[in-house]
PDB file of N, CA and C in Angstrom:
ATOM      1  N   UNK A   1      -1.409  -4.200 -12.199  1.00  0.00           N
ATOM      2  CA  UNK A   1      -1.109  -3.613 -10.914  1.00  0.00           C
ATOM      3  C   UNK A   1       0.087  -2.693 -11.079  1.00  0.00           C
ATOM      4  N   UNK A   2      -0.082  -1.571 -10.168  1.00  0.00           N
ATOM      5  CA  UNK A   2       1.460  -0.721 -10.225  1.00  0.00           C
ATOM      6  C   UNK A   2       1.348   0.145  -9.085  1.00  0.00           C
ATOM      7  N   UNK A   3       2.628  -0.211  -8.183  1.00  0.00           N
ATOM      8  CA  UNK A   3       3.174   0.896  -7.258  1.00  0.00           C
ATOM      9  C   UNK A   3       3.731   1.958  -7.520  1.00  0.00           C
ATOM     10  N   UNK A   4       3.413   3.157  -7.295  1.00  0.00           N
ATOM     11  CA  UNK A   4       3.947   4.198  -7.575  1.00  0.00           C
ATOM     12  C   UNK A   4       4.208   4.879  -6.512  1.00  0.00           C
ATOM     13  N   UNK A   5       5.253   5.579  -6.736  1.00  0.00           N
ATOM     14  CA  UNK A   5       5.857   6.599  -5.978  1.00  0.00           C
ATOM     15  C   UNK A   5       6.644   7.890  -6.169  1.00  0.00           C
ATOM     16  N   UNK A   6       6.560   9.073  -5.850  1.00  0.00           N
ATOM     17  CA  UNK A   6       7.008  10.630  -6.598  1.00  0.00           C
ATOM     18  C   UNK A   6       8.251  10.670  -5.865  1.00  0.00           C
ATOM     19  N   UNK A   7       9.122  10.928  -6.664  1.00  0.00           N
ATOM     20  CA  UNK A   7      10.657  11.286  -6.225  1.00  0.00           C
ATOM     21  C   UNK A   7      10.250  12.741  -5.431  1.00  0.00           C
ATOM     22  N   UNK A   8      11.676  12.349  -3.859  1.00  0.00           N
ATOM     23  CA  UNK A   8      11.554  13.193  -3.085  1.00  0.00           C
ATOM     24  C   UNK A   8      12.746  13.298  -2.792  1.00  0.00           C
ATOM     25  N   UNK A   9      13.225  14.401  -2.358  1.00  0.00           N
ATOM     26  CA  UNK A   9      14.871  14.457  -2.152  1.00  0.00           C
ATOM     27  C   UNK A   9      15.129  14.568  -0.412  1.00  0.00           C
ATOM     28  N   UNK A  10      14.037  14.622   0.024  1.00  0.00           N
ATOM     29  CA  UNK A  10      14.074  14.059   1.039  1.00  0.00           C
ATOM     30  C   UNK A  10      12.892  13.587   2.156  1.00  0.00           C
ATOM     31  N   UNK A  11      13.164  12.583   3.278  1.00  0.00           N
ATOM     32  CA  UNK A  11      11.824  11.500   3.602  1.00  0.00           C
ATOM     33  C   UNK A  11      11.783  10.562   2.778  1.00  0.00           C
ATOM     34  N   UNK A  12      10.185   9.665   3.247  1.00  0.00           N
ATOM     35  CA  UNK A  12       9.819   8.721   2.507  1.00  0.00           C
ATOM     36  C   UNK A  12       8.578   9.180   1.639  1.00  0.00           C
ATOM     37  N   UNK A  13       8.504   9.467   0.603  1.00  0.00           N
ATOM     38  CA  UNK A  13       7.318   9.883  -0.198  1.00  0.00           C
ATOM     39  C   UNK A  13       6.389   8.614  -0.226  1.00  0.00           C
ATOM     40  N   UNK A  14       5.093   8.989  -0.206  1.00  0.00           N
ATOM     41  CA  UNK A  14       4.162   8.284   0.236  1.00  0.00           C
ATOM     42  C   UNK A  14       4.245   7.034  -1.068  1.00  0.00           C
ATOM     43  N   UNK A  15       3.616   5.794  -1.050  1.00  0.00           N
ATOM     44  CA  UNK A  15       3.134   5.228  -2.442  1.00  0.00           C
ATOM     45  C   UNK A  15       1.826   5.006  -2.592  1.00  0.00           C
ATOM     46  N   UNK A  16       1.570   4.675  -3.561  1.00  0.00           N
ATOM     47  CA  UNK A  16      -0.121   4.305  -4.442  1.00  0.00           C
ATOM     48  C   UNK A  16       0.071   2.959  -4.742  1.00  0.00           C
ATOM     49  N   UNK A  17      -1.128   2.191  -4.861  1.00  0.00           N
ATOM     50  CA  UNK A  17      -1.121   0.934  -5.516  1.00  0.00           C
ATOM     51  C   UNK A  17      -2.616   1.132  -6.176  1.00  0.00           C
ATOM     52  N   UNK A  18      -2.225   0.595  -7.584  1.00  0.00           N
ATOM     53  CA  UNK A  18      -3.374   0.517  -8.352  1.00  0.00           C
ATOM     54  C   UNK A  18      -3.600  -0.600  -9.535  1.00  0.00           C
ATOM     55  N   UNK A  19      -4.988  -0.543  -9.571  1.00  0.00           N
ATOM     56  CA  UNK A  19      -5.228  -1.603 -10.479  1.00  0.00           C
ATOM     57  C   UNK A  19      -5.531  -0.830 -11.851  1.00  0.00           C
ATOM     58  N   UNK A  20      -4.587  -1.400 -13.180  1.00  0.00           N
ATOM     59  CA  UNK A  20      -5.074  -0.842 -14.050  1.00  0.00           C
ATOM     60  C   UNK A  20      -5.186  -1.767 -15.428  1.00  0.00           C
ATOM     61  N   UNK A  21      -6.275  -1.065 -15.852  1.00  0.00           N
ATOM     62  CA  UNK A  21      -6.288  -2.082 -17.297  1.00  0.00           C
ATOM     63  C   UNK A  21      -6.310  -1.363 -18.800  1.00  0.00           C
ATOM     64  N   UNK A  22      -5.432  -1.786 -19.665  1.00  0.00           N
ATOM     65  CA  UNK A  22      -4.979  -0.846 -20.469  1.00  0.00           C
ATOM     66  C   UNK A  22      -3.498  -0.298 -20.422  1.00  0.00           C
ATOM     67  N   UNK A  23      -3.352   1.142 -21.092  1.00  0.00           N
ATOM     68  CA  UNK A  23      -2.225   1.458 -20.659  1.00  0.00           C
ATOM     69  C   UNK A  23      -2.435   2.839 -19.734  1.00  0.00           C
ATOM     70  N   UNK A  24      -3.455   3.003 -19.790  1.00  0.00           N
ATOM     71  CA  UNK A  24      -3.549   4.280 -18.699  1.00  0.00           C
ATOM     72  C   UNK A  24      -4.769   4.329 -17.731  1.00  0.00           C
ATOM     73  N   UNK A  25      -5.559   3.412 -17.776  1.00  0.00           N
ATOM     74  CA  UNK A  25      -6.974   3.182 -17.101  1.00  0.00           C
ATOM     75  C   UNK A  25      -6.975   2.675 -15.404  1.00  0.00           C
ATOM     76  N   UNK A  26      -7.407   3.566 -14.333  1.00  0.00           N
ATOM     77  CA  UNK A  26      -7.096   3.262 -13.278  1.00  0.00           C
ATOM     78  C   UNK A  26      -8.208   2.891 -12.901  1.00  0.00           C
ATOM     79  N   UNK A  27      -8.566   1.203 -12.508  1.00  0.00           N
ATOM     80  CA  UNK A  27     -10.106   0.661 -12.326  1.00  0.00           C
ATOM     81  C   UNK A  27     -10.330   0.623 -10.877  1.00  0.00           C
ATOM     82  N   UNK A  28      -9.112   0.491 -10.040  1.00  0.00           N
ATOM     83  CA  UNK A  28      -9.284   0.706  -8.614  1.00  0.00           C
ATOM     84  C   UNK A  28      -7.738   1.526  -7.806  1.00  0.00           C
ATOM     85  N   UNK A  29      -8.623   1.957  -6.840  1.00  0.00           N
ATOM     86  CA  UNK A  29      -7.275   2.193  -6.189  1.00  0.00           C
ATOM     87  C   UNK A  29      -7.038   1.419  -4.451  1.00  0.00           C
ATOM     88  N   UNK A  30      -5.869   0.331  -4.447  1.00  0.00           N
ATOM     89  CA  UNK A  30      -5.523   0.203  -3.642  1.00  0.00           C
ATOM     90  C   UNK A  30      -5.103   0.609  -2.088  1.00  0.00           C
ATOM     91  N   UNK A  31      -3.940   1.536  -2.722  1.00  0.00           N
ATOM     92  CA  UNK A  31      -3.151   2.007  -1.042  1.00  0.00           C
ATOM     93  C   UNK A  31      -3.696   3.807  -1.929  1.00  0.00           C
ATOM     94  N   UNK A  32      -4.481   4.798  -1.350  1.00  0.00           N
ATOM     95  CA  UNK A  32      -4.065   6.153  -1.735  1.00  0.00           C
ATOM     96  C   UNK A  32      -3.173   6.216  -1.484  1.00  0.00           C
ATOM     97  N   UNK A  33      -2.188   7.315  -2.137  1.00  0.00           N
ATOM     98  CA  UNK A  33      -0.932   8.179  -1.845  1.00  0.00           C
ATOM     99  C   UNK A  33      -1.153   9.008  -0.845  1.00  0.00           C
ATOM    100  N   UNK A  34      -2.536   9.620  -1.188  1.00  0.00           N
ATOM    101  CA  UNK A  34      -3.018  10.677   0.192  1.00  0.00           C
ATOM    102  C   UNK A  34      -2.973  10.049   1.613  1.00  0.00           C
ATOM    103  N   UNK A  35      -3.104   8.874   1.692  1.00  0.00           N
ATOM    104  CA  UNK A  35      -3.239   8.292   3.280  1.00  0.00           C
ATOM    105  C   UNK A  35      -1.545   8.442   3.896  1.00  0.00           C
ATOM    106  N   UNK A  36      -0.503   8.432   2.904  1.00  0.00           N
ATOM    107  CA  UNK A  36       0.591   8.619   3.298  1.00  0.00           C
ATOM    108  C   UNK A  36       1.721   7.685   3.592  1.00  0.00           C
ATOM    109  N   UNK A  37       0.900   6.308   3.278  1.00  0.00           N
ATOM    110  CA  UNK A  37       1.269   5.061   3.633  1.00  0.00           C
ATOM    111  C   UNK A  37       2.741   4.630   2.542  1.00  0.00           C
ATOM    112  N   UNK A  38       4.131   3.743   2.841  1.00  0.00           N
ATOM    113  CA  UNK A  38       4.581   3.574   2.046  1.00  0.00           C
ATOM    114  C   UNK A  38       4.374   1.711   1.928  1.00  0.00           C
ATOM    115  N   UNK A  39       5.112   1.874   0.701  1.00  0.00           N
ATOM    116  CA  UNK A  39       4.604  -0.153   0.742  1.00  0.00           C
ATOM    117  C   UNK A  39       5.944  -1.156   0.087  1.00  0.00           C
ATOM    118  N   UNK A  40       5.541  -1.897   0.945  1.00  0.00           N
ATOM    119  CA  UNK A  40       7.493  -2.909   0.707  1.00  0.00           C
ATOM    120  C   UNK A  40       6.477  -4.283   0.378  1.00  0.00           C
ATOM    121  N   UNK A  41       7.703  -5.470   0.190  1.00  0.00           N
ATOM    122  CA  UNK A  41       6.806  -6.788   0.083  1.00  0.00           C
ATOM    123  C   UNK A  41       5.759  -6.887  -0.713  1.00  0.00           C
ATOM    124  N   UNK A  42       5.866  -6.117  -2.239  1.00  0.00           N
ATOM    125  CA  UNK A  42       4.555  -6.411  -3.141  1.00  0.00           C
ATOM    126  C   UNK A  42       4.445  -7.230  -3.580  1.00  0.00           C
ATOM    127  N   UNK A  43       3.282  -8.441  -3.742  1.00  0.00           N
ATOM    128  CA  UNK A  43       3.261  -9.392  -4.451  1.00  0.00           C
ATOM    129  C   UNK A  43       2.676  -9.890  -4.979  1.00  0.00           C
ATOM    130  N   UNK A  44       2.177  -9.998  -6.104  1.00  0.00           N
ATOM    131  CA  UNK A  44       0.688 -10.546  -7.088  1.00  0.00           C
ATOM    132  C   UNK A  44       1.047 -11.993  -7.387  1.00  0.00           C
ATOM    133  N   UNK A  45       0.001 -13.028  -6.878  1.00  0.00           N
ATOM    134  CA  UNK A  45      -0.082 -14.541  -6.621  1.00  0.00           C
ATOM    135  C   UNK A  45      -1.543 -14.665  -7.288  1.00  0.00           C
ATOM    136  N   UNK A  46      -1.463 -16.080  -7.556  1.00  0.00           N
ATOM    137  CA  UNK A  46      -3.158 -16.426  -7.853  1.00  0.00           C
ATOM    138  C   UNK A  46      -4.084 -16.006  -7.051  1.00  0.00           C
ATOM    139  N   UNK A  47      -4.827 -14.854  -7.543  1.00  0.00           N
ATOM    140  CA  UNK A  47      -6.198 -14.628  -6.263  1.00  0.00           C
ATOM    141  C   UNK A  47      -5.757 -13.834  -5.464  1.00  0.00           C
ATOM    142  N   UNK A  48      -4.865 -13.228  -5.514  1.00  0.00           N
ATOM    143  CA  UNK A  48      -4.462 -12.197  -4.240  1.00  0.00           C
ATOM    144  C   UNK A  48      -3.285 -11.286  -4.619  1.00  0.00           C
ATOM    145  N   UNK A  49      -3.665  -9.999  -4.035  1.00  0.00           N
ATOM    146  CA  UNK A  49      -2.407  -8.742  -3.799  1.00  0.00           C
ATOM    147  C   UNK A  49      -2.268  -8.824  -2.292  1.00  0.00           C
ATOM    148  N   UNK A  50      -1.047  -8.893  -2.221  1.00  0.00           N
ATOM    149  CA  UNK A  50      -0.191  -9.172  -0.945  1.00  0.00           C
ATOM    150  C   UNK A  50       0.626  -7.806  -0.761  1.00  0.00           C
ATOM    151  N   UNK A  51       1.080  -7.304   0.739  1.00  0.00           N
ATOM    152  CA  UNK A  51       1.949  -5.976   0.794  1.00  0.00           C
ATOM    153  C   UNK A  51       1.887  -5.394   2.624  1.00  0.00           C
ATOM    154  N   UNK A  52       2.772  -4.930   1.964  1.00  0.00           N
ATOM    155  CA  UNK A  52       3.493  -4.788   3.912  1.00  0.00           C
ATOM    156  C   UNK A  52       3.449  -2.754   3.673  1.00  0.00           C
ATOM    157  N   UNK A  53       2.508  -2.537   4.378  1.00  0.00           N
ATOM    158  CA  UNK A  53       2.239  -1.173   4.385  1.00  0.00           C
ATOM    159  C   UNK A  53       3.014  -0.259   5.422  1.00  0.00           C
ATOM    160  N   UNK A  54       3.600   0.726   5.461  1.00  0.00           N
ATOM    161  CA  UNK A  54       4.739   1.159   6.345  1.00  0.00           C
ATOM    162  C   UNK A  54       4.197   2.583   6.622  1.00  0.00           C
ATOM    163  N   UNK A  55       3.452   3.221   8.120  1.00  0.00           N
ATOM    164  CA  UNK A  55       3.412   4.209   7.931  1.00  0.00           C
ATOM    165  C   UNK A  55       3.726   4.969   9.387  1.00  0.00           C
ATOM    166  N   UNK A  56       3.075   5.179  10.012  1.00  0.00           N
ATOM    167  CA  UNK A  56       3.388   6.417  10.823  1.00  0.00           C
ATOM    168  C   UNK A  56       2.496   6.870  12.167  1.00  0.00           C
ATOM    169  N   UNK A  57       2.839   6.562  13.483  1.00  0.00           N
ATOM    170  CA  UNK A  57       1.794   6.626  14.689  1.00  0.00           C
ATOM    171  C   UNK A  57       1.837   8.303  14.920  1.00  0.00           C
ATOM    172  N   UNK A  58       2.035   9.023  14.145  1.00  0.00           N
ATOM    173  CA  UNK A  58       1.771  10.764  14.678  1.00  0.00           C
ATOM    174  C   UNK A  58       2.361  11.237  13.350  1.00  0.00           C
ATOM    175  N   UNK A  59       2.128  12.305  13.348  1.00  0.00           N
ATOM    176  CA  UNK A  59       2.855  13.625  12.754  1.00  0.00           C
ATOM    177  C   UNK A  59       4.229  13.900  13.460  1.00  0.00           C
ATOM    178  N   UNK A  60       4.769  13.470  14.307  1.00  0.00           N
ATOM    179  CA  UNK A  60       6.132  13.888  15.110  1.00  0.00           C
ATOM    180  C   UNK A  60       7.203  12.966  14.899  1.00  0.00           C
ATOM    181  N   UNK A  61       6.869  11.516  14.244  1.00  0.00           N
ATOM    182  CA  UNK A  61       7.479  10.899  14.087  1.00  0.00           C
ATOM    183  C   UNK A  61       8.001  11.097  12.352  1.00  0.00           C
ATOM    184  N   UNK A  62       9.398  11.319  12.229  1.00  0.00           N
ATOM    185  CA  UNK A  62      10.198  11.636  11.077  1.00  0.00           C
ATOM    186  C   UNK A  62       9.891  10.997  10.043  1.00  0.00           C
ATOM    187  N   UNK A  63       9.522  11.792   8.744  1.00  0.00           N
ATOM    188  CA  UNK A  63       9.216  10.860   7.550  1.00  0.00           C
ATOM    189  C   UNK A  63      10.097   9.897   6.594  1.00  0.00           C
ATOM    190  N   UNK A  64      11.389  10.108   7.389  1.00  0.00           N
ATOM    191  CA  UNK A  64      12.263   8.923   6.810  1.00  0.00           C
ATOM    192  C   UNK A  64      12.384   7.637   7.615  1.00  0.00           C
ATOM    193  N   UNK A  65      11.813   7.167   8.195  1.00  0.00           N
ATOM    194  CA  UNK A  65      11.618   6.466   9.197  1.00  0.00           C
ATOM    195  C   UNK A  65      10.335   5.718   9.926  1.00  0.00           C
ATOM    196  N   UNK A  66       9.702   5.245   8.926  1.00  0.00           N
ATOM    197  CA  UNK A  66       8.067   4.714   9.314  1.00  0.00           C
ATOM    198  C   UNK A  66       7.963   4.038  10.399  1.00  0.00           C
ATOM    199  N   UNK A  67       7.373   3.782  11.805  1.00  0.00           N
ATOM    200  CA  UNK A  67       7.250   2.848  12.905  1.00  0.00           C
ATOM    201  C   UNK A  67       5.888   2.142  12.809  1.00  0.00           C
ATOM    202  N   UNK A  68       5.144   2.122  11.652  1.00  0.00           N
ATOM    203  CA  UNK A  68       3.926   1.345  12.083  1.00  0.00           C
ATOM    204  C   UNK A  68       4.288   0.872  10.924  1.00  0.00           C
ATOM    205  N   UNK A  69       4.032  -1.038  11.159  1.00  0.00           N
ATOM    206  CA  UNK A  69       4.133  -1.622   9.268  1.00  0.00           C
ATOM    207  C   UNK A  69       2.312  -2.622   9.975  1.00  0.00           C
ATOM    208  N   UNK A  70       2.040  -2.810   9.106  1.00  0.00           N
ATOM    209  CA  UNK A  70       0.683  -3.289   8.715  1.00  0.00           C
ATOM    210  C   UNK A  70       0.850  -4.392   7.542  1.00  0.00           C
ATOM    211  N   UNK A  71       0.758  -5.701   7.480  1.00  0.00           N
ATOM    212  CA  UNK A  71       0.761  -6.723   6.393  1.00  0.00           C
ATOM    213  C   UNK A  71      -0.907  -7.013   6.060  1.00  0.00           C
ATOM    214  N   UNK A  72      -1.158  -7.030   4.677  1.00  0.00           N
ATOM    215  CA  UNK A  72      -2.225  -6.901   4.091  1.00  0.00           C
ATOM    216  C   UNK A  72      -2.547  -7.639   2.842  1.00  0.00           C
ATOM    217  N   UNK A  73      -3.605  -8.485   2.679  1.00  0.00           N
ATOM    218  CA  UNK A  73      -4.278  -9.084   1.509  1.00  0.00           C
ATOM    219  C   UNK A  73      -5.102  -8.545   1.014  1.00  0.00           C
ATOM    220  N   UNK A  74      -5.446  -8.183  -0.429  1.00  0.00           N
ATOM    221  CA  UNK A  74      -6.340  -8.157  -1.217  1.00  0.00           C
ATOM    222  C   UNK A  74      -7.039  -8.786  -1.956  1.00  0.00           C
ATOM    223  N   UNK A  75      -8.125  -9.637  -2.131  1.00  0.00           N
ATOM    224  CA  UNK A  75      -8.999 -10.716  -2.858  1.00  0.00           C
ATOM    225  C   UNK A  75     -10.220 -10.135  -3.518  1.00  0.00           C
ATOM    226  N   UNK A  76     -10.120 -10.070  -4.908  1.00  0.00           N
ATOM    227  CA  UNK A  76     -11.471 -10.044  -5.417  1.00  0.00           C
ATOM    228  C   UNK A  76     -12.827 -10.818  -4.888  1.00  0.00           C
ATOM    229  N   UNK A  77     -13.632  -9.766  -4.781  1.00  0.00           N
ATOM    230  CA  UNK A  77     -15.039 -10.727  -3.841  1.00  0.00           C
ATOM    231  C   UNK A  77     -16.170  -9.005  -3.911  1.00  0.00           C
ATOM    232  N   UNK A  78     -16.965  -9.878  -3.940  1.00  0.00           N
ATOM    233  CA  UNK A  78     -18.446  -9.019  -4.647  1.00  0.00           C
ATOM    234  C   UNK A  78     -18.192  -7.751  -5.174  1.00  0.00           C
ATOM    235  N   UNK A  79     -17.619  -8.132  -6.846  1.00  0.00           N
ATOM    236  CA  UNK A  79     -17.128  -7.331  -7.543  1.00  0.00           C
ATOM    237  C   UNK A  79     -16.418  -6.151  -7.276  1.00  0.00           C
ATOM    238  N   UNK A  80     -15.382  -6.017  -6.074  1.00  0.00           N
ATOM    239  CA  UNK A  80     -14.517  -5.549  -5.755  1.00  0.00           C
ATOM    240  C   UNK A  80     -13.395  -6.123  -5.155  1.00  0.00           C
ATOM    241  N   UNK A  81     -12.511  -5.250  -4.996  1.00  0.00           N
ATOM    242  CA  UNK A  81     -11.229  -5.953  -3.857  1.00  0.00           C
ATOM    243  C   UNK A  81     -11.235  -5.653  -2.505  1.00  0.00           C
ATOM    244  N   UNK A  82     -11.007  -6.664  -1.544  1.00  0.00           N
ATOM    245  CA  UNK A  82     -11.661  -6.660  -0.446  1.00  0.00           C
ATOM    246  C   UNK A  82     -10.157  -6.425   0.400  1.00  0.00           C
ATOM    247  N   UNK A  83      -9.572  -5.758   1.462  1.00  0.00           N
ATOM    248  CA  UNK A  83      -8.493  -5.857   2.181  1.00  0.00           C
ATOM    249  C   UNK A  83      -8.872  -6.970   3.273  1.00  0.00           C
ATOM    250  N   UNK A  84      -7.707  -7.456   4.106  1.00  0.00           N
ATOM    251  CA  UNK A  84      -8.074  -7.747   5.009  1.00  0.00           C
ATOM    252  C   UNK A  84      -6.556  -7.686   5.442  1.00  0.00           C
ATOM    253  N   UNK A  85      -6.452  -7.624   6.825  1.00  0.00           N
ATOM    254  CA  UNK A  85      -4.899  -7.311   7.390  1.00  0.00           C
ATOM    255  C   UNK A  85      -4.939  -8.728   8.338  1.00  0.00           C
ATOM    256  N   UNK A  86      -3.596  -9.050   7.754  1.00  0.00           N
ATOM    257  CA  UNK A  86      -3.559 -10.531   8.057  1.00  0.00           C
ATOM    258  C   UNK A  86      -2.852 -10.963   9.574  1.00  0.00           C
ATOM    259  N   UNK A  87      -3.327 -12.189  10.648  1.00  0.00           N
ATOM    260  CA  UNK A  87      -3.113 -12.207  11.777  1.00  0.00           C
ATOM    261  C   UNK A  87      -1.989 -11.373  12.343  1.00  0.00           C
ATOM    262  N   UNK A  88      -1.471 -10.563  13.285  1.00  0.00           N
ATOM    263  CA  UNK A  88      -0.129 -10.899  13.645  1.00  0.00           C
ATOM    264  C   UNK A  88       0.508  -9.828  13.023  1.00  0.00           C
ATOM    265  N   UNK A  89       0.044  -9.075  12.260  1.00  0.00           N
ATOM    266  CA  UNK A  89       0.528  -8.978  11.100  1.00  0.00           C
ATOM    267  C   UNK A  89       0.684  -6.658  11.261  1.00  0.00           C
ATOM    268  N   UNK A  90       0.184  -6.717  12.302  1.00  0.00           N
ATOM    269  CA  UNK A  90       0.317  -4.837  12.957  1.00  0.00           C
ATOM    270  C   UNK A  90       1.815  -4.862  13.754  1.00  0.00           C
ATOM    271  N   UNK A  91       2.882  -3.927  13.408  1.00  0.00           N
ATOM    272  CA  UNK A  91       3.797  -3.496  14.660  1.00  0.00           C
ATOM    273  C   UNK A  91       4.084  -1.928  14.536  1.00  0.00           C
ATOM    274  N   UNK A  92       4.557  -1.896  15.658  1.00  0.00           N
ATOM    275  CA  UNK A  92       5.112  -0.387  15.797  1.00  0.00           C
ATOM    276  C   UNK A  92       6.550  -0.584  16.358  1.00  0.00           C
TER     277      UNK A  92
END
């Protein structure tokens, strides 16, 4: 697994989460970078990717400053990884 993120000198630059095997092989992709989303609380446990996704209710709202966080599981299940956003777990 690896979060990534592109240095920005200013805002929050978006992150990626990906699954990779090897040293350069990307077998899935988690969070796109393109969706814009950033991600805090990463955590790889038995059976699950865990993560608190941080992003944004408009275009007007400042990119240093995310107001929507989203908490989220990932579980392998019919040969993919499945999200699911866990109770409770949406604010703005």
């Amino acid at each position: 697994m690896a979060v990534v993120r592109c240095a920005s000198g200013i805002g929050t630059p978006p992150s990626g989460v990906f699954v990779l095997t090897g040293p350069s092989r990307v077998v899935a992709t988690l969070v796109d970078p393109a969706d814009g989303m950033g991600v805090s609380d990463f955590a790889v446990q038995t059976g699950a990717v865990s993560a608190t996704l941080l992003g944004y209710s408009s275009p007007d709202v400042a990119r240093c400053c995310p107001d929507v966080t989203e908490k989220v599981k990932w579980q392998w299940r019919g040969g993919k990884f499945a999200r699911t956003v866990l109770p409770g777990a949406r604010g703005m």
